[in-house]
N, C-alpha and C. Protein backbone atom coordinates (compact mmCIF):
# COMPACT_ATOMS: atom_id res chain seq x y z
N UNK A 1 16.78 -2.39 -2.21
CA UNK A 1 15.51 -1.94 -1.69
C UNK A 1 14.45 -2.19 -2.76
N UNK A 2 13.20 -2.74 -2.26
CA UNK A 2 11.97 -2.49 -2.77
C UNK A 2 10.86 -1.55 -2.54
N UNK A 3 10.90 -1.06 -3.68
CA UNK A 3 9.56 -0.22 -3.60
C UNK A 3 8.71 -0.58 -4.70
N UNK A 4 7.34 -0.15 -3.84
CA UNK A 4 6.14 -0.22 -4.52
C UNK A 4 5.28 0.67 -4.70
N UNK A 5 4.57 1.10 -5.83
CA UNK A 5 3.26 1.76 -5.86
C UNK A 5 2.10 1.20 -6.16
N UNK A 6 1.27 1.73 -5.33
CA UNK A 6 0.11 0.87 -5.74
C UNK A 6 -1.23 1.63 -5.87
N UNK A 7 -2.33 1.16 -7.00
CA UNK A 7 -3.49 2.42 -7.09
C UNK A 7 -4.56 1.65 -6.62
N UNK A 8 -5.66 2.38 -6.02
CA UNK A 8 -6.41 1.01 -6.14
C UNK A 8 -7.88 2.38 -5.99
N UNK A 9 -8.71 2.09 -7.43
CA UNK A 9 -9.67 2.97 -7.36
C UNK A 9 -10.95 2.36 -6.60
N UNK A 10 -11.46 2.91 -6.11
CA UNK A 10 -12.41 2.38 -4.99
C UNK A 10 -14.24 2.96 -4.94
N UNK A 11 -14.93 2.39 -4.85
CA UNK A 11 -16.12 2.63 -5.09
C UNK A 11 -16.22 3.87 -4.36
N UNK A 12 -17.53 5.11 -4.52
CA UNK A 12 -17.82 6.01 -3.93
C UNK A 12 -18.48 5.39 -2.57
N UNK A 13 -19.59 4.35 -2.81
CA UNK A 13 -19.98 3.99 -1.29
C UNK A 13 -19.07 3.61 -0.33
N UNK A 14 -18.35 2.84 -0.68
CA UNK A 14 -16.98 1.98 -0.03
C UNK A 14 -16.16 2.51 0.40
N UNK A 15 -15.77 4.01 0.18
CA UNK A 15 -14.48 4.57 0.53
C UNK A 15 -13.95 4.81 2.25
N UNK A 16 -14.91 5.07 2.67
CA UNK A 16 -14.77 5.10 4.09
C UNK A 16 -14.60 3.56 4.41
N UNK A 17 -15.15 2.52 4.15
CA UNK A 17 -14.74 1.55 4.64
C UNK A 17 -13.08 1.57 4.32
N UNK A 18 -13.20 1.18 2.98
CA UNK A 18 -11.50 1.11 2.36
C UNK A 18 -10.58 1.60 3.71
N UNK A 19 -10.75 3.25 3.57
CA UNK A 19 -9.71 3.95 4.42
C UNK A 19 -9.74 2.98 5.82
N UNK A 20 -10.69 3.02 6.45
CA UNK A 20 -10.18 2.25 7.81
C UNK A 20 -9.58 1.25 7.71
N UNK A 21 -9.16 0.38 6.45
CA UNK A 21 -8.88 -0.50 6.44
C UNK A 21 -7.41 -0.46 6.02
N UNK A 22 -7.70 0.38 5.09
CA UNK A 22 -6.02 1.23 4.80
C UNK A 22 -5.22 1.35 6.30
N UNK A 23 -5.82 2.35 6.58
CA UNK A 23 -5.50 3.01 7.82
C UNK A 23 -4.86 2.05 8.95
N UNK A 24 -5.56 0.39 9.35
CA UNK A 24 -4.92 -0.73 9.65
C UNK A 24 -3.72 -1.35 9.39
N UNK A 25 -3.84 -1.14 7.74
CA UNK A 25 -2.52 -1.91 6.89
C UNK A 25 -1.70 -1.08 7.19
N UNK A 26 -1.86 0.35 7.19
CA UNK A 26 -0.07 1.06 7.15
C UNK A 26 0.06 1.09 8.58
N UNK A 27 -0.74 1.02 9.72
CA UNK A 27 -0.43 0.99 11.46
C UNK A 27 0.46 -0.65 11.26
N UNK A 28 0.02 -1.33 10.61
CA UNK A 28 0.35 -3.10 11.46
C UNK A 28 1.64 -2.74 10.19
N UNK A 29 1.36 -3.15 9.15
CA UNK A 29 2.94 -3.33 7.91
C UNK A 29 3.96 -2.24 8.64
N UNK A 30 4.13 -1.11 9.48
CA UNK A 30 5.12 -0.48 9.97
C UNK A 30 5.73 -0.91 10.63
N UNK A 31 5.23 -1.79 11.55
CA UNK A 31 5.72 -2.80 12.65
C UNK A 31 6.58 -3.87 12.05
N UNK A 32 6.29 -4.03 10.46
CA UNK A 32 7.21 -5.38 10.16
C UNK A 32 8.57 -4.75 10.32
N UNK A 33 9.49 -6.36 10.60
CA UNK A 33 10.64 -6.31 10.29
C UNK A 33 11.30 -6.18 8.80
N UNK A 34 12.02 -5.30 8.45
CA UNK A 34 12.27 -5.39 6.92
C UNK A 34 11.44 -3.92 6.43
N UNK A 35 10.11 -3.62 6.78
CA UNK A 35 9.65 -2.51 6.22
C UNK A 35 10.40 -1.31 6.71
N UNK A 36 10.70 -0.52 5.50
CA UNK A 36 11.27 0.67 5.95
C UNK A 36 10.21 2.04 5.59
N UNK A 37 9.08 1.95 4.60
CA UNK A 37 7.72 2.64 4.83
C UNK A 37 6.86 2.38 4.49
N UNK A 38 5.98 2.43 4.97
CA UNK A 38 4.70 2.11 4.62
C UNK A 38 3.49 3.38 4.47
N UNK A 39 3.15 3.91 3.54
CA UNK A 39 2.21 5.04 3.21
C UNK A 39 0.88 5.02 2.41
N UNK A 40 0.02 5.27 2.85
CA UNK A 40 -1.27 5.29 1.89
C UNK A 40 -1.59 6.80 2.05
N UNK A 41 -2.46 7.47 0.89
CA UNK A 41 -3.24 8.25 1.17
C UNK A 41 -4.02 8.43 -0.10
N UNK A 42 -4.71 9.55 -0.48
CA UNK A 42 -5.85 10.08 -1.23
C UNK A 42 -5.26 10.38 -2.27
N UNK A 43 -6.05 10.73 -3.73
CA UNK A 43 -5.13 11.16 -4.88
C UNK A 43 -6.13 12.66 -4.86
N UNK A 44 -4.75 14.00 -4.79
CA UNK A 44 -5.74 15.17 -4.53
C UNK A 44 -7.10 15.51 -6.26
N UNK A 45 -6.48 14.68 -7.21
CA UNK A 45 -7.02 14.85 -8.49
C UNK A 45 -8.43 13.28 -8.26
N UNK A 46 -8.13 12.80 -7.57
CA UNK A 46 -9.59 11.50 -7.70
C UNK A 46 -9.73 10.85 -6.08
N UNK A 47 -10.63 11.78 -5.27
CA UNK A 47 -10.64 11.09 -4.18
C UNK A 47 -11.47 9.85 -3.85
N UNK A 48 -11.60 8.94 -4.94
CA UNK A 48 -12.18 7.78 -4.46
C UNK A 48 -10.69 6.48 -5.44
N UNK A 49 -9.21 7.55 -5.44
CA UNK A 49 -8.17 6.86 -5.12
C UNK A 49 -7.53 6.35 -4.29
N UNK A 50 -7.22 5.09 -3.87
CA UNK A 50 -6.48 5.36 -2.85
C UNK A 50 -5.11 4.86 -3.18
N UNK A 51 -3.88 5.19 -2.87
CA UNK A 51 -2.43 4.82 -3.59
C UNK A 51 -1.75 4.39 -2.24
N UNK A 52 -1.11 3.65 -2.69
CA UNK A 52 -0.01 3.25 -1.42
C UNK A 52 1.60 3.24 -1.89
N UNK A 53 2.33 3.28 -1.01
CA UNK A 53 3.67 3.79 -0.84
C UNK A 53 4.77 2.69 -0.23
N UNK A 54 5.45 2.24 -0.55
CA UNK A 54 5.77 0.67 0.38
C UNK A 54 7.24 0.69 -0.02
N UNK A 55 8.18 0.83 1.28
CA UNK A 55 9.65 0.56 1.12
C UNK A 55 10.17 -0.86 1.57
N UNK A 56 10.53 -1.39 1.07
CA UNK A 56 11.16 -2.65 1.95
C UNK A 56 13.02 -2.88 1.63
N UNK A 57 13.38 -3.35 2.91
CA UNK A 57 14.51 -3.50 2.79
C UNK A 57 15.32 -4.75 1.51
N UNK A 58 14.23 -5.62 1.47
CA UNK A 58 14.70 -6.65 -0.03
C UNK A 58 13.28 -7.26 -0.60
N UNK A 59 13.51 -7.81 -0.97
CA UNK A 59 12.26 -9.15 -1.59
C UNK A 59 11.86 -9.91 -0.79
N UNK A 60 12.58 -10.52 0.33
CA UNK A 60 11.89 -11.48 1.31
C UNK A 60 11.27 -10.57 2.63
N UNK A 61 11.55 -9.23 2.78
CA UNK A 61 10.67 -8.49 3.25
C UNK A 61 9.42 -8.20 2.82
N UNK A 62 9.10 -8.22 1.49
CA UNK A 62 8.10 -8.00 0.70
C UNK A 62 6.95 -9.54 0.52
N UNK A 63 7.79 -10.61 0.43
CA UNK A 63 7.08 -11.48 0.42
C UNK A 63 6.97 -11.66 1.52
N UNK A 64 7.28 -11.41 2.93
CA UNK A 64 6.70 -11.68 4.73
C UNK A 64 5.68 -11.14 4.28
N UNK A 65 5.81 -9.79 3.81
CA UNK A 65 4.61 -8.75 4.65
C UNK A 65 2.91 -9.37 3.51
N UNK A 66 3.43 -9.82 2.38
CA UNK A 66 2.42 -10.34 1.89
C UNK A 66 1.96 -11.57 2.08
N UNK A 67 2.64 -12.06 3.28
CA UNK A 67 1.86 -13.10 4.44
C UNK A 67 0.94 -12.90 5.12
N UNK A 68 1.20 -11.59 5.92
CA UNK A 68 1.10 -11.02 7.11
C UNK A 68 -0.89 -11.06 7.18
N UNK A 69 -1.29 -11.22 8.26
CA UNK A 69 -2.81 -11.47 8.70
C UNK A 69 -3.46 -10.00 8.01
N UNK A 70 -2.92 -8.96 8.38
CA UNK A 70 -3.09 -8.02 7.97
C UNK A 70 -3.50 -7.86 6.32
N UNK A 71 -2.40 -7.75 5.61
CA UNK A 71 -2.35 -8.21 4.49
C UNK A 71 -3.60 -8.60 3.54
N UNK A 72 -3.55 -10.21 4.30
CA UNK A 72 -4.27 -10.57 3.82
C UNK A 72 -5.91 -10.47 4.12
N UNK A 73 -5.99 -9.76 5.26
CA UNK A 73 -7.64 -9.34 5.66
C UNK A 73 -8.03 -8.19 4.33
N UNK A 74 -6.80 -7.02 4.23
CA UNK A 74 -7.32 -6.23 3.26
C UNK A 74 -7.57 -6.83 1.58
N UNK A 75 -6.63 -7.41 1.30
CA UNK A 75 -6.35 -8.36 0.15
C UNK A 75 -7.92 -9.10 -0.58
N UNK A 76 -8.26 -9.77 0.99
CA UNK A 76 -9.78 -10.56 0.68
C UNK A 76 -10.67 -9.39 0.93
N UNK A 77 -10.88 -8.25 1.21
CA UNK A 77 -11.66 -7.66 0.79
C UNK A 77 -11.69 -6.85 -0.36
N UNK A 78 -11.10 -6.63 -0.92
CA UNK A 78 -10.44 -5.37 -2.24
C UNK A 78 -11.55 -5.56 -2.84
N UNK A 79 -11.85 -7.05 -3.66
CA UNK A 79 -12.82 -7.03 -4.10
C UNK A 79 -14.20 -6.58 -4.13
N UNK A 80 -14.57 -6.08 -3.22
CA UNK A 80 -16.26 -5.51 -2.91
C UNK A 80 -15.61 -4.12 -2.96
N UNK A 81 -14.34 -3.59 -2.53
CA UNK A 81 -14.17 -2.13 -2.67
C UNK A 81 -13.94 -1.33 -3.79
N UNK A 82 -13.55 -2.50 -4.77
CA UNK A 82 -13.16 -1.69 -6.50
C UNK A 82 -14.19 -1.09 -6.93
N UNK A 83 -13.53 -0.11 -7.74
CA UNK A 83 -14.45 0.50 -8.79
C UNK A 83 -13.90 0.10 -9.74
N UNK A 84 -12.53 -0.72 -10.25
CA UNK A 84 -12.07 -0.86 -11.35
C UNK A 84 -10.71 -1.54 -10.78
N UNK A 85 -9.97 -1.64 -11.88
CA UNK A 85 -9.04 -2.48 -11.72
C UNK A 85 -6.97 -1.45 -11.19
N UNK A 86 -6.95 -2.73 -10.04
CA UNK A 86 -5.60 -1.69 -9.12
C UNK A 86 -4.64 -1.62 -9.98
N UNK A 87 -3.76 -1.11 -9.99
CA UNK A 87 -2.26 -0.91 -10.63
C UNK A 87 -1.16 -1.14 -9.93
N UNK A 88 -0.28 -1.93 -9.46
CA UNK A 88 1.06 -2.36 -8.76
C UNK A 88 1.82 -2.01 -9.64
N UNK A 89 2.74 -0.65 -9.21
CA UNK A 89 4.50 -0.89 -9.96
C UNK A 89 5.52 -1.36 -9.03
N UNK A 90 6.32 -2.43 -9.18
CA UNK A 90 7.51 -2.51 -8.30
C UNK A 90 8.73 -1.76 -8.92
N UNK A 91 9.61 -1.03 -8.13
CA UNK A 91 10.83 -0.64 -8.61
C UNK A 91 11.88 -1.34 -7.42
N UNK A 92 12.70 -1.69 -7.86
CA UNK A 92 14.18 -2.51 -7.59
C UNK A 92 15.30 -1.78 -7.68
N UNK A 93 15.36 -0.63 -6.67
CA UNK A 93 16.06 0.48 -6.54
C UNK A 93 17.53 -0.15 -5.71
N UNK A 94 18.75 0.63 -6.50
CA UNK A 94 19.76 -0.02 -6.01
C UNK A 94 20.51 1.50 -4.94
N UNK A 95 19.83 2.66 -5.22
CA UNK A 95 20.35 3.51 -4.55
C UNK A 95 19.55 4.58 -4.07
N UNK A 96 19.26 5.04 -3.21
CA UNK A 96 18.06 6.38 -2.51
C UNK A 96 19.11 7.34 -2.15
N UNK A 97 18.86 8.45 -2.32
CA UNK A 97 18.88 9.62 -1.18
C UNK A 97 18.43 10.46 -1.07
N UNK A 98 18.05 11.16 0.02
CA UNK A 98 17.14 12.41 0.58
C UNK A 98 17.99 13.42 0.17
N UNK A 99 16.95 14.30 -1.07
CA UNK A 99 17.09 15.38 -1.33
C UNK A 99 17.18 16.66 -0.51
N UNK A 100 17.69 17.83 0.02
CA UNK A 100 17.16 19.04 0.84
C UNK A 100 16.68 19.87 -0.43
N UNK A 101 15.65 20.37 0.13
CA UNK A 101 14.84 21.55 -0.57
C UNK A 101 15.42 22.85 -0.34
């Protein structure tokens, strides 16, 4: 499995755009084949963060979805939405499991 985190700080004017656009990427990337989650939301400490959450079943799931029309509509815009520069970690997890609380 692949996972990803991703930061991406975003202008104060821009943020509402961003989100709808967010909001696109995690509706359409759920639908891929291979994705097992797809999550964005707010950072409760900097709300003009926005972080994303991304499971995929291997690497060639990961490189589809960074085909995908989607994708790449948000991709070509990032630029006018930064306030600064994003952060991508990949982790190359060989084992998960759901904790109970």
């Amino acid at each position: 499995m692949i996972v990803l985190h991703a930061s991406f700080p975003v202008k104060p004017d821009k943020l509402d755009e961003a989100l709808e656009l967010a909001d696109e990427l995690v509706t359409e990337s759920n639908k891929e084949p291979g994705m097992l989650d797809y999550r964005a939301t707010t950072d409760i400490q900097d709300d003009h963060m926005i972080r994303f959450f991304e499971q995929y079943e291997d690497a060639e799931a990961l490189e589809a979805h960074n085909e995908t029309e989607h994708f790449q509509t948000f991709e070509e815009k990032l630029p006018e939405l930064l306030a600064g520069e994003p952060e991508v970690v990949k982790f190359d997890v060989s084992d998960a499991t759901e904790l109970e609380l």
